[in-house]
Protein backbone atom coordinates (compact mmCIF):
# COMPACT_ATOMS: atom_id res chain seq x y z
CA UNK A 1 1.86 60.44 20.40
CA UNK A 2 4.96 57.89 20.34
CA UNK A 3 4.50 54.85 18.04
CA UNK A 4 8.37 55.74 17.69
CA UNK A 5 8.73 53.05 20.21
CA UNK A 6 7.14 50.19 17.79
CA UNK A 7 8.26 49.00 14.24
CA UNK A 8 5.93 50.23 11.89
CA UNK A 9 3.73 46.88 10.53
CA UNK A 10 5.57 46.68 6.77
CA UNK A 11 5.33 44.46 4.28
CA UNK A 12 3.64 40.99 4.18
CA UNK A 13 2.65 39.30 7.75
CA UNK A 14 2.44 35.50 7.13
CA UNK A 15 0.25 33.35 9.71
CA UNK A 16 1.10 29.70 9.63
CA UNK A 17 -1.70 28.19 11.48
CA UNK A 18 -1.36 24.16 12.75
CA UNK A 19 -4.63 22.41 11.54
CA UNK A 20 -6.85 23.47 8.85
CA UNK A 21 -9.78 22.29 10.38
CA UNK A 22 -13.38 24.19 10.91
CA UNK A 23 -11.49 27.28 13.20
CA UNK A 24 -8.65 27.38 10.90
CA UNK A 25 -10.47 27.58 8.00
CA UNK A 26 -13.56 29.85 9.37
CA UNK A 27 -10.88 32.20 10.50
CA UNK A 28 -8.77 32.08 6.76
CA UNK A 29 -12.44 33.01 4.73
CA UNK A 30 -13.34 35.21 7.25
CA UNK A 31 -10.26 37.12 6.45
CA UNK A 32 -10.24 36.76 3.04
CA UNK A 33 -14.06 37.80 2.20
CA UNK A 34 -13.42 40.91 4.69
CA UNK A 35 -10.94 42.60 2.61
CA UNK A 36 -12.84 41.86 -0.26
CA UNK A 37 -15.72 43.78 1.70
CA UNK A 38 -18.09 40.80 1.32
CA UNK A 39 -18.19 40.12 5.23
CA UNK A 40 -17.74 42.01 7.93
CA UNK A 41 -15.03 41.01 11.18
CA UNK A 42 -17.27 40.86 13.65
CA UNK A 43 -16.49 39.83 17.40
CA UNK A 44 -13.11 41.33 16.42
CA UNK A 45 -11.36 43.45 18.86
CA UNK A 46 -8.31 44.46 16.66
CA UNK A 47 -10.81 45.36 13.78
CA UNK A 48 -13.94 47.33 16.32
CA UNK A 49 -12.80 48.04 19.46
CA UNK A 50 -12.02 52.00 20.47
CA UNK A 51 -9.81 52.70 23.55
CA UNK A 52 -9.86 56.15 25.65
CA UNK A 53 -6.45 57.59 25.26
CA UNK A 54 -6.00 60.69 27.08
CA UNK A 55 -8.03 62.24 30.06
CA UNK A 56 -10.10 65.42 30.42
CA UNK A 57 -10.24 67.62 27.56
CA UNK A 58 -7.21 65.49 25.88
CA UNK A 59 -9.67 62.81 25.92
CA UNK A 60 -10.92 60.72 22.74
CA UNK A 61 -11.61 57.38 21.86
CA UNK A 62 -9.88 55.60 18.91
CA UNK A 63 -9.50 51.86 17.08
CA UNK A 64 -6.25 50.20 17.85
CA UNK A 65 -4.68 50.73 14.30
CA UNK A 66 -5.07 54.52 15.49
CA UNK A 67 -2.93 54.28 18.57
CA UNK A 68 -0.62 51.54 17.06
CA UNK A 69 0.82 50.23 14.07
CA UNK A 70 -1.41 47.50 12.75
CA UNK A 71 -0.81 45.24 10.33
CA UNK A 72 -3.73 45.55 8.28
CA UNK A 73 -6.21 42.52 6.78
CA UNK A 74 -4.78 42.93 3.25
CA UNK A 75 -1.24 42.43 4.60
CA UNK A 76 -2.09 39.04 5.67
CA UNK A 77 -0.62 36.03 3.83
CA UNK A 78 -1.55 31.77 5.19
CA UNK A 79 -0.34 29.17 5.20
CA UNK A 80 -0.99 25.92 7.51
CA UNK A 81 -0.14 22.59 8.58
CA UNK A 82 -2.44 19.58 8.46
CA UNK A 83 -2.53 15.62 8.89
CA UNK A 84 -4.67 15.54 5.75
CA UNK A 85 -4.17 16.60 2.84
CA UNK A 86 -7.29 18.95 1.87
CA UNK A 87 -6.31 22.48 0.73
CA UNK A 88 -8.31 25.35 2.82
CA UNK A 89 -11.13 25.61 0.01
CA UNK A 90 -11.89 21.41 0.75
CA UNK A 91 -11.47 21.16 4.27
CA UNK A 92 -13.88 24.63 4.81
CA UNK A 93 -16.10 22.86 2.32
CA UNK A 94 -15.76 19.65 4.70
CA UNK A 95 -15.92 21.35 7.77
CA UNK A 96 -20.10 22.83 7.32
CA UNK A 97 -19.47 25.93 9.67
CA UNK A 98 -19.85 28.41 6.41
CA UNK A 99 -22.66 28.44 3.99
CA UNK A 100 -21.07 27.95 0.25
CA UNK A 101 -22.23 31.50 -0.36
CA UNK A 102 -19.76 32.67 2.06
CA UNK A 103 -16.89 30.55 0.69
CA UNK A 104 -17.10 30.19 -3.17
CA UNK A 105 -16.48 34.09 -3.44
CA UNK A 106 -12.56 33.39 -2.39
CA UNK A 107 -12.14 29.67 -3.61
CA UNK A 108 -9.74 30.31 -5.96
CA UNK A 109 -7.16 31.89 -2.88
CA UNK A 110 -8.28 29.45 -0.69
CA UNK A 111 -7.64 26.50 -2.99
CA UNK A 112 -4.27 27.72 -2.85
CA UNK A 113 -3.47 26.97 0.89
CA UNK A 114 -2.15 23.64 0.72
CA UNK A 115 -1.39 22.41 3.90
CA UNK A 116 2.37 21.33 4.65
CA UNK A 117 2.53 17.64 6.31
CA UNK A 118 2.03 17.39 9.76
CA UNK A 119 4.30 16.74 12.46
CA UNK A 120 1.89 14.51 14.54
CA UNK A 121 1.99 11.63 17.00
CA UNK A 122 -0.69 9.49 17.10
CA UNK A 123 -0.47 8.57 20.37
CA UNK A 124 -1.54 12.39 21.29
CA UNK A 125 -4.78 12.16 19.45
CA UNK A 126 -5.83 8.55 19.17
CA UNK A 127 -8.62 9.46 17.39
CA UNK A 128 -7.38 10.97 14.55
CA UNK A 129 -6.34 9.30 11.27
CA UNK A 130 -4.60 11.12 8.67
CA UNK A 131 -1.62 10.06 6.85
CA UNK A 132 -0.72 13.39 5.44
CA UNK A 133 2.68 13.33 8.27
CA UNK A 134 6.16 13.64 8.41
CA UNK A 135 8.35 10.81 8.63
CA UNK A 136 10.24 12.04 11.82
CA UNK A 137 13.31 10.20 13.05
CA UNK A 138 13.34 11.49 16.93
CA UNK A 139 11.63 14.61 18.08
CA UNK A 140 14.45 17.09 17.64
CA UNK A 141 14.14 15.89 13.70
CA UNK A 142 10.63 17.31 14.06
CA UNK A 143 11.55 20.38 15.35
CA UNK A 144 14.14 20.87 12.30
CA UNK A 145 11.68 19.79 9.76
CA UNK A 146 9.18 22.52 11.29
CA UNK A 147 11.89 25.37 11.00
CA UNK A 148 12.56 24.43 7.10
CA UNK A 149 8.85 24.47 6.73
CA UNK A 150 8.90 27.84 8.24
CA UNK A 151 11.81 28.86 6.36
CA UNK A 152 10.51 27.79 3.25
CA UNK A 153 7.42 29.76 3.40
CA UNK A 154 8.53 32.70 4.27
CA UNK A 155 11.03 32.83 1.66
CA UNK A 156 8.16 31.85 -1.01
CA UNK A 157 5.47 33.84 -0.17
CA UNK A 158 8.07 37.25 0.41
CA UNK A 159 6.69 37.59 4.29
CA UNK A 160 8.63 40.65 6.53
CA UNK A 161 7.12 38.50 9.30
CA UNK A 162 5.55 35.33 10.47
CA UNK A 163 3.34 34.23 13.29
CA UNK A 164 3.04 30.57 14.46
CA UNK A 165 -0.65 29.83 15.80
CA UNK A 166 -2.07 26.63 17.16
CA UNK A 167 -5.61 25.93 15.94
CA UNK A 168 -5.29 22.27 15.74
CA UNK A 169 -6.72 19.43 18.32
CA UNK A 170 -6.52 19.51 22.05
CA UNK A 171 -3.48 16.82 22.75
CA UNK A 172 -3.65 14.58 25.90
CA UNK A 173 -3.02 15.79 28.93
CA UNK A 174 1.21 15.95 29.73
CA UNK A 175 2.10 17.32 33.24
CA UNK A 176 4.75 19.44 33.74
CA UNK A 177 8.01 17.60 34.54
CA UNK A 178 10.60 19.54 36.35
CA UNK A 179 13.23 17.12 34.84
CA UNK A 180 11.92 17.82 31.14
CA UNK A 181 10.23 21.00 31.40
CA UNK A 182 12.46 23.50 33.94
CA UNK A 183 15.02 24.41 31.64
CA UNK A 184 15.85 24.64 28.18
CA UNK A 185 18.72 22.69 28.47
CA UNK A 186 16.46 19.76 29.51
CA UNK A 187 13.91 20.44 26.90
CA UNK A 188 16.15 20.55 24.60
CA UNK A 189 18.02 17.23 25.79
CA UNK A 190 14.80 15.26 25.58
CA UNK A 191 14.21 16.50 22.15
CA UNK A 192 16.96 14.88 21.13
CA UNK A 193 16.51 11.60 23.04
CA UNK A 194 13.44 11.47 21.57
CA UNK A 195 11.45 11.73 24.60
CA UNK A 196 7.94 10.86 23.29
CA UNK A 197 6.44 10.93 26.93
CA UNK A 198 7.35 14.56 27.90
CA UNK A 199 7.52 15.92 24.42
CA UNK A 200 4.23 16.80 22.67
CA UNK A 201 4.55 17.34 18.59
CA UNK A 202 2.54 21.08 20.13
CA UNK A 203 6.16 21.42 21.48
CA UNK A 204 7.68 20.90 18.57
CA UNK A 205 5.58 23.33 16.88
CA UNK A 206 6.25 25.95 19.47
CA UNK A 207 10.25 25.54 19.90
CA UNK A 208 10.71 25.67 15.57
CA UNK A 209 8.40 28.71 15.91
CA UNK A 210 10.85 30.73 17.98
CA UNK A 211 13.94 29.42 16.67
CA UNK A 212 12.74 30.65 13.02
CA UNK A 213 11.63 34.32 14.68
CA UNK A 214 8.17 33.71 14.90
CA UNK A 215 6.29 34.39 18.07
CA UNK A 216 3.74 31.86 18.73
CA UNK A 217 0.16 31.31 19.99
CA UNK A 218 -1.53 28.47 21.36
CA UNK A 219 -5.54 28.11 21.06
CA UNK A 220 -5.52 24.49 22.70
CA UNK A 221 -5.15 23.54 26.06
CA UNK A 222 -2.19 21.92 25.04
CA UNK A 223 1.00 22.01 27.72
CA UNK A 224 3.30 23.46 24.97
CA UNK A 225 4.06 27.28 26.32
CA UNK A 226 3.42 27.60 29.30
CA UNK A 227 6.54 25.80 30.99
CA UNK A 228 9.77 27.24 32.07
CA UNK A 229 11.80 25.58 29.42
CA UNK A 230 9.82 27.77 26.94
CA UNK A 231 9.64 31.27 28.95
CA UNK A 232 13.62 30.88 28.91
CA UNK A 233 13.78 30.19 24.80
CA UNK A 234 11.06 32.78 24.18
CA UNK A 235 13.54 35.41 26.76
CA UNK A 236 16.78 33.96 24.79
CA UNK A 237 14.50 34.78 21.32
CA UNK A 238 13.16 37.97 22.38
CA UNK A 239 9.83 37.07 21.02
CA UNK A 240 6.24 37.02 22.96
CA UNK A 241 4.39 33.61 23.27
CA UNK A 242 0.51 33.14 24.19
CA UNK A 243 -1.65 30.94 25.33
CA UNK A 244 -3.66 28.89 25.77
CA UNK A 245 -6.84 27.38 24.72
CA UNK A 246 -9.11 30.19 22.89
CA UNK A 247 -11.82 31.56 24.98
CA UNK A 248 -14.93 31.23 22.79
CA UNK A 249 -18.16 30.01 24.49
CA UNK A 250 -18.72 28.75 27.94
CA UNK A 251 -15.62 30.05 29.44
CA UNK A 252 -16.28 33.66 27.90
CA UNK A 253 -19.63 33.16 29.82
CA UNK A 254 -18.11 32.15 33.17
CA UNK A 255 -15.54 35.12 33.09
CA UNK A 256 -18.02 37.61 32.07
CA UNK A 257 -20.60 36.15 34.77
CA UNK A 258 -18.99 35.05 37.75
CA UNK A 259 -17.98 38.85 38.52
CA UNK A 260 -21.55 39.54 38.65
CA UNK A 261 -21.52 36.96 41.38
CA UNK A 262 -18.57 38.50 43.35
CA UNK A 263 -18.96 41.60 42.86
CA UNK A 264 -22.89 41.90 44.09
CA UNK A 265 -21.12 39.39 47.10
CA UNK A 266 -23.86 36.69 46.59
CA UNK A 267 -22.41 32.66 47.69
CA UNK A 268 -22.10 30.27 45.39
CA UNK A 269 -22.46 26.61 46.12
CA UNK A 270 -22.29 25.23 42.76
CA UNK A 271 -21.27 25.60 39.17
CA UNK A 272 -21.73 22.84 36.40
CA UNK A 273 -21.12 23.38 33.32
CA UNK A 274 -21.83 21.33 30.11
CA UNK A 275 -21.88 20.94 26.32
CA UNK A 276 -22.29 19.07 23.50
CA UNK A 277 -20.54 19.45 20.06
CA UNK A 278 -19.85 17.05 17.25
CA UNK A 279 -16.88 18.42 15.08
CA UNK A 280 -13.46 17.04 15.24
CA UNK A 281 -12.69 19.10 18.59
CA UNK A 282 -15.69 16.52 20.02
CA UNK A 283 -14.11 13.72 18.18
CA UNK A 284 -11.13 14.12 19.43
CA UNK A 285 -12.29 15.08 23.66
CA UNK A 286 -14.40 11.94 23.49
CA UNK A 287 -11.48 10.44 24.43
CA UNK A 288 -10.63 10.78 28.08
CA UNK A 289 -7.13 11.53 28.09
CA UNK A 290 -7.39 14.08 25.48
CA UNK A 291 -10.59 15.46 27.82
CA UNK A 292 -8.65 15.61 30.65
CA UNK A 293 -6.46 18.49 29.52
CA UNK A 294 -8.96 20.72 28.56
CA UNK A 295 -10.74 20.15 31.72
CA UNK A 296 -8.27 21.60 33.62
CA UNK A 297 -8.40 24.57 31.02
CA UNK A 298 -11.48 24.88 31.87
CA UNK A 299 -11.99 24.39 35.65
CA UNK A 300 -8.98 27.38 36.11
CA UNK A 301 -11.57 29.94 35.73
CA UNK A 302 -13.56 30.27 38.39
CA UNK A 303 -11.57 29.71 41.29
CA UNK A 304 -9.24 32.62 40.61
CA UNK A 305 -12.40 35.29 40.45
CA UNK A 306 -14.37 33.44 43.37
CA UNK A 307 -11.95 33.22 45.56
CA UNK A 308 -12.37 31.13 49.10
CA UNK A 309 -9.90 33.00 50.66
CA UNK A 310 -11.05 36.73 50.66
CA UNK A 311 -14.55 35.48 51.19
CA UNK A 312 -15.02 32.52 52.87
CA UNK A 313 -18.66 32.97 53.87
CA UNK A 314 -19.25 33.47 49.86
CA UNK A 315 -16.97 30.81 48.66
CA UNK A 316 -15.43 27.98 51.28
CA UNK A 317 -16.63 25.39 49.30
CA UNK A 318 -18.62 25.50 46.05
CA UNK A 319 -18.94 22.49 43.71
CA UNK A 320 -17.47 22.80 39.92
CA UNK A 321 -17.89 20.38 37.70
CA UNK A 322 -17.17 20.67 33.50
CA UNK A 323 -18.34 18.13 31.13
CA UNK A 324 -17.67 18.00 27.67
CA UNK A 325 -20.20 15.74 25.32
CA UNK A 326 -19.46 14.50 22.17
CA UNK A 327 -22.86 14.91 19.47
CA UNK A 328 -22.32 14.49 15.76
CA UNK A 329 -25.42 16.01 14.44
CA UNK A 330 -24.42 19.22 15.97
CA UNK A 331 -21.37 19.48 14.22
CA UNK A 332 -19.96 22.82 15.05
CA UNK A 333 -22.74 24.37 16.67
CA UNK A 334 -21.60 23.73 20.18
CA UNK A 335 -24.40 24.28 22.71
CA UNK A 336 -23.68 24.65 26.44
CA UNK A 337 -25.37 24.78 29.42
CA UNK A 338 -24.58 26.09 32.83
CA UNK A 339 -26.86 25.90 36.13
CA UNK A 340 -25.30 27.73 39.04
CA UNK A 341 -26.40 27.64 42.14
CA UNK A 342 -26.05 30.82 44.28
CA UNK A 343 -27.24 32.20 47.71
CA UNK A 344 -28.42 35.64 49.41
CA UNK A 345 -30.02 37.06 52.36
CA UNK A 346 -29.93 35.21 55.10
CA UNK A 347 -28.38 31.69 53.17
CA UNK A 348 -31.76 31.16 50.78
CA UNK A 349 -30.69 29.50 47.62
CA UNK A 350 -31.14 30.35 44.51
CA UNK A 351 -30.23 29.35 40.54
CA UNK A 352 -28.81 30.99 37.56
CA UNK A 353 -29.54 28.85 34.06
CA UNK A 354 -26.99 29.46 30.97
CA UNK A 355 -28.25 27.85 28.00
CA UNK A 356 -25.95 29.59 24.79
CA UNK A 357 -26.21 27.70 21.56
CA UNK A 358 -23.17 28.94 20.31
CA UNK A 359 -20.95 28.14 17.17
CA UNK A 360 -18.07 26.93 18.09
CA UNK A 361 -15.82 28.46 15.02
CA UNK A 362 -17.19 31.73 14.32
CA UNK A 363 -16.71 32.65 18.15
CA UNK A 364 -13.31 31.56 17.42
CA UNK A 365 -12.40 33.23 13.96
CA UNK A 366 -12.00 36.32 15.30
CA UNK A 367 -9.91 35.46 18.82
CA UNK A 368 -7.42 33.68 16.09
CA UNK A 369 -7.14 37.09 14.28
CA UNK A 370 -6.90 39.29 17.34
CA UNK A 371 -4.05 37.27 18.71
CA UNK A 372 -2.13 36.74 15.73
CA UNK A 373 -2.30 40.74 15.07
CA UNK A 374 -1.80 41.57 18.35
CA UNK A 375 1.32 39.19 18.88
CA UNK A 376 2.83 40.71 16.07
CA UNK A 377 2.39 43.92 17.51
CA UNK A 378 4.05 43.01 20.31
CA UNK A 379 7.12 41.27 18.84
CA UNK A 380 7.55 44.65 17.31
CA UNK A 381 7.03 46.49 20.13
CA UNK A 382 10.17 44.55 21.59
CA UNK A 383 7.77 42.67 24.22
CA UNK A 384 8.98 39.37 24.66
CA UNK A 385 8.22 36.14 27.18
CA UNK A 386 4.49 35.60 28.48
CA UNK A 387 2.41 39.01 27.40
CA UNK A 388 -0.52 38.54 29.81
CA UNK A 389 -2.43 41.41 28.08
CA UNK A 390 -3.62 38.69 25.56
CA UNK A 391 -5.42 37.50 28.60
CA UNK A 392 -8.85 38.45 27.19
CA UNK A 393 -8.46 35.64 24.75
CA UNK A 394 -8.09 32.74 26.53
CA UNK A 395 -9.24 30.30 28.69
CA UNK A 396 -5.88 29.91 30.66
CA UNK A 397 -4.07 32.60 30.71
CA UNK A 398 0.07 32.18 30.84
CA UNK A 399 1.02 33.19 34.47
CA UNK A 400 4.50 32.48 36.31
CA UNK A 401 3.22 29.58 38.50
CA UNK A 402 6.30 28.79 39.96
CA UNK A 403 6.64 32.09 41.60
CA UNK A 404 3.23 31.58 42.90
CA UNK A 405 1.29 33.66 40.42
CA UNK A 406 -2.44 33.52 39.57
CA UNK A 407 -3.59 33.98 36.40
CA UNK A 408 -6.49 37.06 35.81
CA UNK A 409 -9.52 35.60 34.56
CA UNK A 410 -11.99 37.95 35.27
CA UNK A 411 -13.03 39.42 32.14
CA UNK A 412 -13.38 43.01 32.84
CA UNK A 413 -9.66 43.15 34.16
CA UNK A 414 -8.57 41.03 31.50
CA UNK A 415 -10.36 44.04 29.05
CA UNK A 416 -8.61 46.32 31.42
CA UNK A 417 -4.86 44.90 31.06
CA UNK A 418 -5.41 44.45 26.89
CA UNK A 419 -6.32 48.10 26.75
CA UNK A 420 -3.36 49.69 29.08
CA UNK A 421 -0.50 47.42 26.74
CA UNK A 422 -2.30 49.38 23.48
CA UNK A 423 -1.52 52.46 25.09
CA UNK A 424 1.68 52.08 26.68
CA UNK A 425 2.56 50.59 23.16
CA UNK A 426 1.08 53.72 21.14
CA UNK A 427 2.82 55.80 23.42
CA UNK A 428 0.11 56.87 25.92
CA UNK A 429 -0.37 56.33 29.97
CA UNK A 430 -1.85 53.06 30.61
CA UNK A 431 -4.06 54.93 32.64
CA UNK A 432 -6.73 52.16 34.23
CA UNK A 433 -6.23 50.46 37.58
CA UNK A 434 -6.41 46.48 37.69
CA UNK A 435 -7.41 45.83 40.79
């Protein structure tokens, strides 16, 4: 069928990921020790999922490198971005998610990712303390300090292509300004004004990315993408942004489970959800501000697949609440629990318990490799702006809110919308209804 319609994946695909903390670094061996056939990708859709292409007797089912160009895991090259100064082989070493077994086997390539300084504001994460930052004068001299680091890299390391993802720490919370955020005019403006308020370093991050050719994910919560100034840069670039916040543990729960709710049409009158976790994610959402925004990440789920509206004797008024618990000795093994309370027949309650003692980075290791393949897929498929077929991966899916759209959360049509772009891009009918 037609791949003629994508750029084939050649040469070297470089993925310059911000932090090189326990996801970043989970995610790098993971790689690494899978093309040396020593692990194996699992939880990876790019690398195990097979898609129906075709109907009746035309009919088979293939892997996504068989419909599409794929770059491939030997083509990958990384490089990253941290406020300390650890190379990859230290800070995985550091971070306890990965048993030495699993990491000695590719020090020597991990040793060499050295991160490049930061571009960090403390006043985003008060509860981080590195010193391994740039000295920047106002925002905009951020930005251009990002796009030499970018520059820089790829030159060095002989990449065809790059890919910016955030892995880093959830910022606090900014709302979206009007004045700042509309247009990137304004963004732009404030950059230069050094705006400190309105302009999060994420931003920073996100605007180099695009200016440099690089599309750009964000796995945070982080208001960075998903505002009109950056739709209009990422149109004006002709490169696809994602985001945001990686859908690992609870929220993969509540999108997989609340459709079992709906679509049996039991009530709900409550939903709380909570976790503890003690890495530097926990650190860092121990402090309000910072919890705030991934709050609202989280919260965005529910009410957009039980929906008040088209059943109001199912859903007038349920209670959601999301807590987030900070618990060193976990470390990275996040645990969460959910109790939902539903209703039948005739208004008699009943509950629903969701205990998953997940970990928090190797749920994540493989969303981080999905979306940075898949984004470069798309930039070569000449899909540019928001590409909501990336859905599947996160918590809050990009939507155009200010033309009053919702955001699919509902996992099957979110499986449903990822596998329809693979075909249309390999040249097939995207053949499944979302409804």
């Amino acid at each position: 069928m037609g791949k003629e319609n994508v750029k084939p994946a050649s040469g070297k695909l470089g993925i310059l990921v911000v932090g090189n903390g326990a996801v970043a670094t989970t995610f790098m061996a993971g790689v690494l020790m899978a093309r040396k056939g020593l692990a194996k990708p699992v939880g990876s859709m790019t690398q195990y999922d097979c898609i129906r292409v075709g109907k009746g007797a035309d009919k088979k089912y293939l892997k996504y490198s068989e419909i599409v160009p794929m770059a491939g895991l030997d083509d990958i090259v990384f490089g990253c971005w941290d406020l300390y100064p650890q190379n990859a082989y230290q800070s995985a070493v550091y971070a306890e998610v990965l048993k030495k077994e699993d990491i000695d086997p590719v020090r020597d390539e991990l040793e060499q990712i050295v991160p490049m300084t930061a571009a960090f504001d403390k006043n985003f994460a008060k509860r981080l303390d590195g010193d391994h930052v740039k000295d920047c004068k106002t925002r905009w001299d951020m930005v251009e300090q990002l796009r030499e680091d970018i520059r820089r890299f790829k030159a060095e390391k002989q990449c065809e292509r790059i890919v910016v993802l955030w892995a880093a720490s959830t910022e606090i919370y900014v709302p979206v300004d009007e004045q700042v955020h509309g247009t990137l005019e304004a963004l732009e403006a404030a950059m230069k004004a050094d705006d400190r308020e309105h302009i999060a370093p994420s931003m920073c991050y996100a605007y180099a990315a695009l200016a440099e050719g690089a599309p750009f994910v964000m796995g945070a919560p982080n208001t960075t993408v998903d505002i009109p100034a950056m739709w209009q840069m990422a149109e004006q670039t002709r490169l696809p942004i994602a985001g945001k916040d990686f859908k690992t543990g609870q929220t993969l729960v509540k999108s997989g489970f609340a459709p079992i709710i709906s679509t049996r049409c039991l009530g709900l009158n409550g939903w709380f959800s909570t976790n503890i976790l003690g890495n530097r994610d926990g650190l860092v959402l121990d402090e309000p501000a910072n919890f705030r925004t991934k709050e609202v990440s989280k919260l965005s789920t529910l009410e957009t697949i039980l929906k008040a509206d088209e059943q109001p004797d199912l859903y007038d008024d349920y209670y959601h609440k999301v807590r987030i618990n900070y618990y060193p000795p976990r470390n990275d093994n996040k645990e969460s629990w959910d109790n939902i309370d539903i209703f039948g027949w005739m208004g008699y309650p009943m509950q629903i318990k969701i205990n998953f003692l997940c970990r928090d980075s190797i749920l994540a290791a493989p969303v981080c490799l999905d979306l940075c393949l898949l984004i470069d897929l798309a930039a070569r498929a000449g899909r540019y702006g928001i590409q909501r077929f990336l859905s599947f991966f996160l918590k809050s899916p990009m939507h155009d809110y200010t033309k009053g759209e919702e955001a699919v959360n509902h996992l099957y049509r979110q499986h449903t919308m990822l596998k329809n772009a693979i075909r249309e891009m390999g040249g097939y009918e995207g053949d499944e209804e979302v409804d």
